[in-house]
Structures are given as structure tokens and as C-alpha cells.
Protein backbone atom coordinates (compact mmCIF):
# COMPACT_ATOMS: atom_id res chain seq x y z
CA UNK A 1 -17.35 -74.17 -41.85
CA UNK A 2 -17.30 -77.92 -40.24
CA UNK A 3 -16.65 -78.38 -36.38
CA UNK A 4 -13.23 -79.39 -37.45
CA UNK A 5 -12.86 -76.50 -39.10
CA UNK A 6 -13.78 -74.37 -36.66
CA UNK A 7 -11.70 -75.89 -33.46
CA UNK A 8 -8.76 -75.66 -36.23
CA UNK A 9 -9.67 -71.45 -36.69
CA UNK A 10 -9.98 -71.68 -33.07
CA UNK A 11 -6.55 -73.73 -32.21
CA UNK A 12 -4.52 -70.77 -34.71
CA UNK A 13 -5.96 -68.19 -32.93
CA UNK A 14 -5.17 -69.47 -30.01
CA UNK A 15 -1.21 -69.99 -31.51
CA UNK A 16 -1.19 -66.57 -32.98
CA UNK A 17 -2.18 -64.83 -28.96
CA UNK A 18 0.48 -66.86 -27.60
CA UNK A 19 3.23 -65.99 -30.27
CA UNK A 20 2.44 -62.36 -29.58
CA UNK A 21 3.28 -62.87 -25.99
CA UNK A 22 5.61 -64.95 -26.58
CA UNK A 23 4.79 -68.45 -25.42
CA UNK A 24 5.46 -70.02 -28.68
CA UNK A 25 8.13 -69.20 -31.00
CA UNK A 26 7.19 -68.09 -34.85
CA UNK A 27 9.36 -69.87 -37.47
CA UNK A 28 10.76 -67.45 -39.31
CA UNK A 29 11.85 -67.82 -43.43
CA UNK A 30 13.41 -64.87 -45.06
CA UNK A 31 13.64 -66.20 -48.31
CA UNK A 32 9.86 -66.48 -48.34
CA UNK A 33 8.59 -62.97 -46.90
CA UNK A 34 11.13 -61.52 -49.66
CA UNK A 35 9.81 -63.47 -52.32
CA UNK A 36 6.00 -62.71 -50.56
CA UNK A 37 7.08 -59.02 -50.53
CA UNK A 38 7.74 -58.75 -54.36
CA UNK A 39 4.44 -60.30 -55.33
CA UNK A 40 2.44 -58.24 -53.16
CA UNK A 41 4.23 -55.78 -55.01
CA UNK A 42 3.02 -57.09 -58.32
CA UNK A 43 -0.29 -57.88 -57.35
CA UNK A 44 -0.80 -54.35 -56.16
CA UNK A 45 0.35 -52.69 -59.08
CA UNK A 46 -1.32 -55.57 -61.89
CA UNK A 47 -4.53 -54.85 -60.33
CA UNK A 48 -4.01 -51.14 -60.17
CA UNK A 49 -3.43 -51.72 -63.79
CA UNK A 50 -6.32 -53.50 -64.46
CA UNK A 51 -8.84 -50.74 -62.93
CA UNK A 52 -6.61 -48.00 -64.97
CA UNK A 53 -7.31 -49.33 -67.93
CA UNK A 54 -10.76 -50.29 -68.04
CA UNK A 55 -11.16 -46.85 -66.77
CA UNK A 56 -9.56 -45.67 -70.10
CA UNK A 57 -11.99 -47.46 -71.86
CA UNK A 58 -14.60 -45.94 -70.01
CA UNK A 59 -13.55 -42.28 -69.90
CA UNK A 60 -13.15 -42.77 -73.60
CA UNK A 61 -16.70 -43.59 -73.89
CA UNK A 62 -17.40 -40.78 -71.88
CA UNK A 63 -15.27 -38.10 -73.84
CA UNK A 64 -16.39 -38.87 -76.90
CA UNK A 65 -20.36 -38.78 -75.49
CA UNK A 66 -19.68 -35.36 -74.15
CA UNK A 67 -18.02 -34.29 -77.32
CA UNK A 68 -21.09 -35.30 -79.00
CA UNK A 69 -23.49 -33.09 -76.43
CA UNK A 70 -21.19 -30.36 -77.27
CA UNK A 71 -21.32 -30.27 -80.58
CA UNK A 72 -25.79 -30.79 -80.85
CA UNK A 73 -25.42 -27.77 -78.08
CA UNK A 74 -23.49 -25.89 -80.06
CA UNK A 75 -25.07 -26.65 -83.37
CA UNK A 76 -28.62 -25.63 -81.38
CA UNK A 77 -26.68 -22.15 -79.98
CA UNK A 78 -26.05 -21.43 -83.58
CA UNK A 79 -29.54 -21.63 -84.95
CA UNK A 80 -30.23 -20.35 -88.08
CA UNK A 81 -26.90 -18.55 -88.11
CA UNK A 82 -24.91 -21.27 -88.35
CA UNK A 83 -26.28 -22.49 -91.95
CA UNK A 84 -24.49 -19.69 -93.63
CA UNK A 85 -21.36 -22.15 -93.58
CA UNK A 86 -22.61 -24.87 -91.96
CA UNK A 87 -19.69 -25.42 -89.87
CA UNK A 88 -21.74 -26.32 -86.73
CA UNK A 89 -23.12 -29.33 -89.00
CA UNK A 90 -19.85 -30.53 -89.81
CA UNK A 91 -18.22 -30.26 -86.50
CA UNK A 92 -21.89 -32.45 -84.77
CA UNK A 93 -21.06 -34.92 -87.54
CA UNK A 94 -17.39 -34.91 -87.40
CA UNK A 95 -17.53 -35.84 -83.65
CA UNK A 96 -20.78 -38.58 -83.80
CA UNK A 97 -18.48 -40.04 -86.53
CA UNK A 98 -16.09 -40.47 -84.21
CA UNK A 99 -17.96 -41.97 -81.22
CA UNK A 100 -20.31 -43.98 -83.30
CA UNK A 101 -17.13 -45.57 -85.30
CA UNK A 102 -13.87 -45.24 -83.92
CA UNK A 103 -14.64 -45.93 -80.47
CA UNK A 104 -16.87 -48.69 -81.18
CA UNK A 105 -14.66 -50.10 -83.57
CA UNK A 106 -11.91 -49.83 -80.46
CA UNK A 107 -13.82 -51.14 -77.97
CA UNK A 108 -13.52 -54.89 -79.19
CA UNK A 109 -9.80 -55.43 -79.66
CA UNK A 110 -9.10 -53.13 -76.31
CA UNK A 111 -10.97 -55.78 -74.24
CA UNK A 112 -9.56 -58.51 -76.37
CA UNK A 113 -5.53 -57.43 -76.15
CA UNK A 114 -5.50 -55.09 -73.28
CA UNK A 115 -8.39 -55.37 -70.53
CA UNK A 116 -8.94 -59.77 -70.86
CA UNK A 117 -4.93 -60.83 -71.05
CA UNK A 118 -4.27 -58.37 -67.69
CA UNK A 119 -7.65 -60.07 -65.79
CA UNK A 120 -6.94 -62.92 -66.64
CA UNK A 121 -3.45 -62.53 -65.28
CA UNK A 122 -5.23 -60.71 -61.94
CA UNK A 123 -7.56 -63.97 -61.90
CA UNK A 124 -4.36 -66.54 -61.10
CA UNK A 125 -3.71 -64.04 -58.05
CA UNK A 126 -6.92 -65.47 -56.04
CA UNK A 127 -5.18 -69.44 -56.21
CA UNK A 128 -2.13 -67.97 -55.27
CA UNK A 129 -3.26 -66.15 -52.41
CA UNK A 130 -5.15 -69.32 -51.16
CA UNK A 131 -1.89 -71.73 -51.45
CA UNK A 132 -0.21 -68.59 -49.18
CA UNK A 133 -3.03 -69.00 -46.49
CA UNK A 134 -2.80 -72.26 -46.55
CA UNK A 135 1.27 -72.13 -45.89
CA UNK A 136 0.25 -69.75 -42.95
CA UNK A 137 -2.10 -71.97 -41.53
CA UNK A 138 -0.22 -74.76 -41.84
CA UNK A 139 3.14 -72.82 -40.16
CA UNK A 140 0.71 -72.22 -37.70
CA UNK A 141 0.03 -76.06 -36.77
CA UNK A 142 3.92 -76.71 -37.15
CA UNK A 143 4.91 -74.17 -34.42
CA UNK A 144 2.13 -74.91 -31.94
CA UNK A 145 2.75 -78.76 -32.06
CA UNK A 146 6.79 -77.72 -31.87
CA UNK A 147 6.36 -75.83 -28.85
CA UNK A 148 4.33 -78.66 -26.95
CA UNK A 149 6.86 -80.99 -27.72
CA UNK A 150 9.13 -78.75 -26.44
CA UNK A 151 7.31 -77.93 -23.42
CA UNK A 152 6.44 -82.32 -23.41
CA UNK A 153 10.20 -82.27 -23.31
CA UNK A 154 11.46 -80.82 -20.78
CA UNK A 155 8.56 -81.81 -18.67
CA UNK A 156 7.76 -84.81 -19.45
CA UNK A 157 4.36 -86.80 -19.07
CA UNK A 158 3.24 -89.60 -16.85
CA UNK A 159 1.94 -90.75 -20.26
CA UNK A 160 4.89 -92.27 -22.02
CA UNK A 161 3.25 -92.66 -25.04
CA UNK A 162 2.19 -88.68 -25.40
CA UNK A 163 5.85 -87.56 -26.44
CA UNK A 164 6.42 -89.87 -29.65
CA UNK A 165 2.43 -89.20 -30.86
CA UNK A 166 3.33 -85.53 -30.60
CA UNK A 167 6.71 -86.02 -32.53
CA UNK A 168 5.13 -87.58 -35.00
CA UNK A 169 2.64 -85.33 -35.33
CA UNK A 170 4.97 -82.45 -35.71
CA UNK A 171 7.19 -84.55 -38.33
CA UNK A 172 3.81 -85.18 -40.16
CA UNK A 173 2.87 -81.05 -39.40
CA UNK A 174 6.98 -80.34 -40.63
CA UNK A 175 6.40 -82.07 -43.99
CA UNK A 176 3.07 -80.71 -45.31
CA UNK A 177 4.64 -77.05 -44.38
CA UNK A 178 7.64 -77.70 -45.87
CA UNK A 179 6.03 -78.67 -49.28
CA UNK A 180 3.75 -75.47 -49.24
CA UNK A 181 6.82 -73.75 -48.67
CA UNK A 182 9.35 -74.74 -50.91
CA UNK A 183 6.49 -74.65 -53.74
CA UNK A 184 5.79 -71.20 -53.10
CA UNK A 185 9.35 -69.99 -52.44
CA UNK A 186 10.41 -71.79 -56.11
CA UNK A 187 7.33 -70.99 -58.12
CA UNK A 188 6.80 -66.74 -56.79
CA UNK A 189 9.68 -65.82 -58.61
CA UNK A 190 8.47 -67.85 -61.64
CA UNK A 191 4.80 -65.94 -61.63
CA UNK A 192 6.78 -62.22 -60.75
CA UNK A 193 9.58 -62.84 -63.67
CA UNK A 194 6.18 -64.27 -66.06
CA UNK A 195 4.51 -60.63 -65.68
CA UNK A 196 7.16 -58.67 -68.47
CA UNK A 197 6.52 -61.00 -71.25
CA UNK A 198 3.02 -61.55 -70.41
CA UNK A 199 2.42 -58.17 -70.25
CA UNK A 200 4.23 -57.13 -73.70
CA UNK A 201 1.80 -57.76 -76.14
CA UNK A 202 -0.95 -55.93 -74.59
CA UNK A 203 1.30 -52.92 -73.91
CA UNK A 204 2.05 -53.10 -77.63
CA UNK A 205 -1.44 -53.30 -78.22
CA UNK A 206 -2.42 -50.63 -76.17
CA UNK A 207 0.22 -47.73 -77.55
CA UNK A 208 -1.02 -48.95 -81.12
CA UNK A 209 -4.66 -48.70 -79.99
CA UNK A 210 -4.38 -45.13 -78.10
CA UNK A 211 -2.13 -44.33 -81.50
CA UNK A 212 -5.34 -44.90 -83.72
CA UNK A 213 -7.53 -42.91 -81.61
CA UNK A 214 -5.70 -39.66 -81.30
CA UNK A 215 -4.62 -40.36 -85.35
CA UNK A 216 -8.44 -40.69 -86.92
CA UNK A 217 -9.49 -37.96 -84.06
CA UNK A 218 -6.87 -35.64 -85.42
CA UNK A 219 -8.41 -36.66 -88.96
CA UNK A 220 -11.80 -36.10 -88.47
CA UNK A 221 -11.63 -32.47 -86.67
CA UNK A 222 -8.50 -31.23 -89.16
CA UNK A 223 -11.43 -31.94 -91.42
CA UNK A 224 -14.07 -29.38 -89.96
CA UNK A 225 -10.45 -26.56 -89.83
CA UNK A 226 -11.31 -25.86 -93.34
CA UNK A 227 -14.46 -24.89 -93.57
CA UNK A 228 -13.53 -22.10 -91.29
CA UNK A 229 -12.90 -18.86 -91.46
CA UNK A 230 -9.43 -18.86 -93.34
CA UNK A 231 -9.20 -15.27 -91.45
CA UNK A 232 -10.33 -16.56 -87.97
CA UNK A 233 -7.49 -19.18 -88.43
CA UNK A 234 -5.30 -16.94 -88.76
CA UNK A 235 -5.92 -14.79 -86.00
CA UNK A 236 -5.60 -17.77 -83.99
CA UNK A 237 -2.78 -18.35 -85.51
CA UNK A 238 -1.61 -15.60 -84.14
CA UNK A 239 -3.14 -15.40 -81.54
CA UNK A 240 -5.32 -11.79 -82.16
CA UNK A 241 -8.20 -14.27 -81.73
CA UNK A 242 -7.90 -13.27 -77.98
CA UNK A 243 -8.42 -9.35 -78.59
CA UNK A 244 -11.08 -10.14 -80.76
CA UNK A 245 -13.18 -12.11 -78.34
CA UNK A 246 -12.53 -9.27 -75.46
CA UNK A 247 -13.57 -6.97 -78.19
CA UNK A 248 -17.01 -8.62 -78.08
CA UNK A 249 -17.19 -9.06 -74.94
CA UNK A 250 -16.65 -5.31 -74.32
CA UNK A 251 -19.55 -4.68 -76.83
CA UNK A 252 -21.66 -7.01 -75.03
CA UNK A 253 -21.35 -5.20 -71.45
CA UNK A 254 -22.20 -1.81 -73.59
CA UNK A 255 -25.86 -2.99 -74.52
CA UNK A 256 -28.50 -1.59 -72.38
CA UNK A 257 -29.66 -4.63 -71.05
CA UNK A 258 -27.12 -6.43 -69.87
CA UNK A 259 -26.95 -3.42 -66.93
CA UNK A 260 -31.10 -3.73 -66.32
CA UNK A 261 -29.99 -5.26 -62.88
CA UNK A 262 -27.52 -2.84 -61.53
């Protein structure tokens, strides 16, 4: 920061202790805090939107990974038993299949239709959040010169050339706030209203994408269904699958070692 800079930081900090206690009056604009209000409102929930969804991407990744451990785990559980109908086999392939293919073949238009358009659309927040500073700062200037000339005013100098340099000042100070101001007031509403058909295509994009997904996942395991058991389907089916199990279970706590520690 330059040593203008700085006695400027300095000055508006100054400005902003004596507003609070009430030494200088703060200008206040209505329109503008609504129209601030509503795009804080958008930013907040645009870059909400933009975490969320490269988070998708990522737990997708990560699902389909851990699908894959699964099935090698239970493919290794199996051993030997498990090449009688090979089921195991197709289930491991069934689900590399699907995180070697589908989700790379995903990952491209995701970040092309979904993740980019919505950071680049976060990206335009960082200008607009500078041009808002800078209307602060420069609101800042405006009141502190208004209230000297006020104060110049109704006690006024020895110096009769101090009053009309501060005017003019503050006329110079009114105008440079006043553009900021009426920019941001007409072109908020603009950027807020921008967001629906902006974000349309990627929304599209992003039901068709999540659409593909479930549909070839849906595919690839309906695939492994028949080669099992046509009985075991069945008694899920019906759902005697659950007796079943407990019956196992039951025979498992009735082996001899599995009470060695009691």
C-alpha cells in the first residue's frame, strides 16, 4: 500500500469511529442495501452451488472406487468357492466397468456444462465485490468532507478561502459516489435476474448427466441379477432371504469354536 493509501485507510477509519458515535452522519440509500441484500443472497447460494457440485463429482469418484474395493474384497472372501458360478467375477467386473468407463466418460462434459459455466459465473463475483468496496470507500470520503463543511459552516474559518476548497471537494467527492452508485444500483439487478438463464443449461445438463449414471449403473448390475441364484432371488423377493441369513447365523454360533472364548 502507498503513503496515500495508507493516510486514506487511515482517514475512513477515522470516519467510520466517528459515525459510530455519532459525529458524522452516514448517508443512507435503501435502494442500494436492498439491491446489496439480494446479491449477497445469490452469491451465497452460487458459491454454495459451486462447492456442491464439484463435491458430486468427487463423491462419485469416490463411490464408484469403493464399489470397486468391494467387489476385489468380496471376490477374495469367496475364494475358490466362488468359481462354481462365477458371480463374484462378474459383479468385480461389472463395477470396474463402471468406474473405469462411465465415470470417466462423465467426468469431461460435467466440468464442461456443470462445474466451468457456474465458476465462471462465481469468478465475476470478485469485480463486483471490488466496485462495492470501492462505493463504500468512496461514501466514506463523501460524508467526512460533508460533515466538515458542515461543521466549516456554521463555524466558519478565519481562512476565507477553506469553505469553497472544501465545497468543491465534496461536489468533486458527491460525483465519483454518485456514479459508483447509480452503476451498481442499475446493473445488481441485471447480474441477480442473469443467474436463471445462465444457470439453465447446466441444470439441464446436470439432470441428463446424473440420468446416465444411475441408467448404465442400473444396466451393468441388472446384468450380474442373472447369474444368480434364480431361488435366492426369489427369496429376496420375498423377503425369506432374511430367515435364511439368521438361519446361518444361528448355525454359526452352534460351532464349537466360535464359544472357545467364553
Amino acid at each position: 500500500m502507498s503513503w496515500n493509501g495508507f493516510k486514506k485507510a487511515m482517514n475512513r477509519a477515522g470516519t467510520n469511529i466517528m459515525m459510530k458515535t455519532g459525529q458524522v452522519e452516514r448517508t443512507i440509500d435503501k435502494e442500494f442495501e436492498v439491491e446489496e441484500r439480494r446479491y449477497r443472497t445469490m452469491e451465497k447460494a452460487t458459491t454454495k452451488l459451486q462447492k456442491e457440485a464439484k463435491g458430486y463429482l468427487d463423491s462419485l469418484r469416490a463411490m464408484t472406487a469403493s464399489q470397486t474395493r468391494i467387489a476385489e474384497t468380496i471376490d477374495a472372501f469367496y475364494g475358490d468357492a466362488g468359481t462354481r458360478d462365477g458371480v463374484s467375477k462378474y459383479y468385480l467386473t461389472a463395477v470396474q466397468e463402471l468406474d473405469s468407463e462411465t465415470v470417466k466418460a462423465l467426468d469431461g462434459p460435467f466440468r464442461e456444462t456443470v462445474l466451468d459455466p457456474i465458476s465462471r459465473f462465481v469468478a465475476y463475483f470478485q469485480d463486483v465485490n471490488e466496485a462495492i468496496k470501492k462505493r463504500s470507500h468512496k461514501l466514506l470520503d463523501y460524508d467526512s468532507l460533508r460533515a466538515k463543511v458542515k461543521k466549516l459552516t456554521e463555524k466558519p474559518s478565519d481562512d476565507v478561502t477553506k469553505l469553497p476548497r472544501l465545497e468543491k471537494e465534496l461536489s468533486f467527492a458527491k460525483d465519483i459516489y454518485d456514479q459508483l452508485n447509480n452503476q451498481l444500483v442499475a446493473e445488481l439487478p441485471k447480474l441477480i435476474d442473469m443467474r436463471v438463464p445462465y444457470l439453465d443449461p447446466s441444470f439441464e445438463a446436470l439432470v441428463k448427466i446424473q440420468l446416465r449414471f444411475c441408467t448404465e449403473s442400473y444396466t451393468r448390475l441388472a446384468q450380474v441379477q442373472q447369474y444368480l441364484d434364480a431361488s435366492t432371488r426369489e427369496e429376496y423377493a420375498t423377503g425369506a432371504l432374511d430367515n435364511k441369513v439368521e438361519e446361518v447365523l444361528q448355525n454359526m454360533k452352534e460351532l464349537s469354536i466360535t464359544s472357545l472364548g467364553n
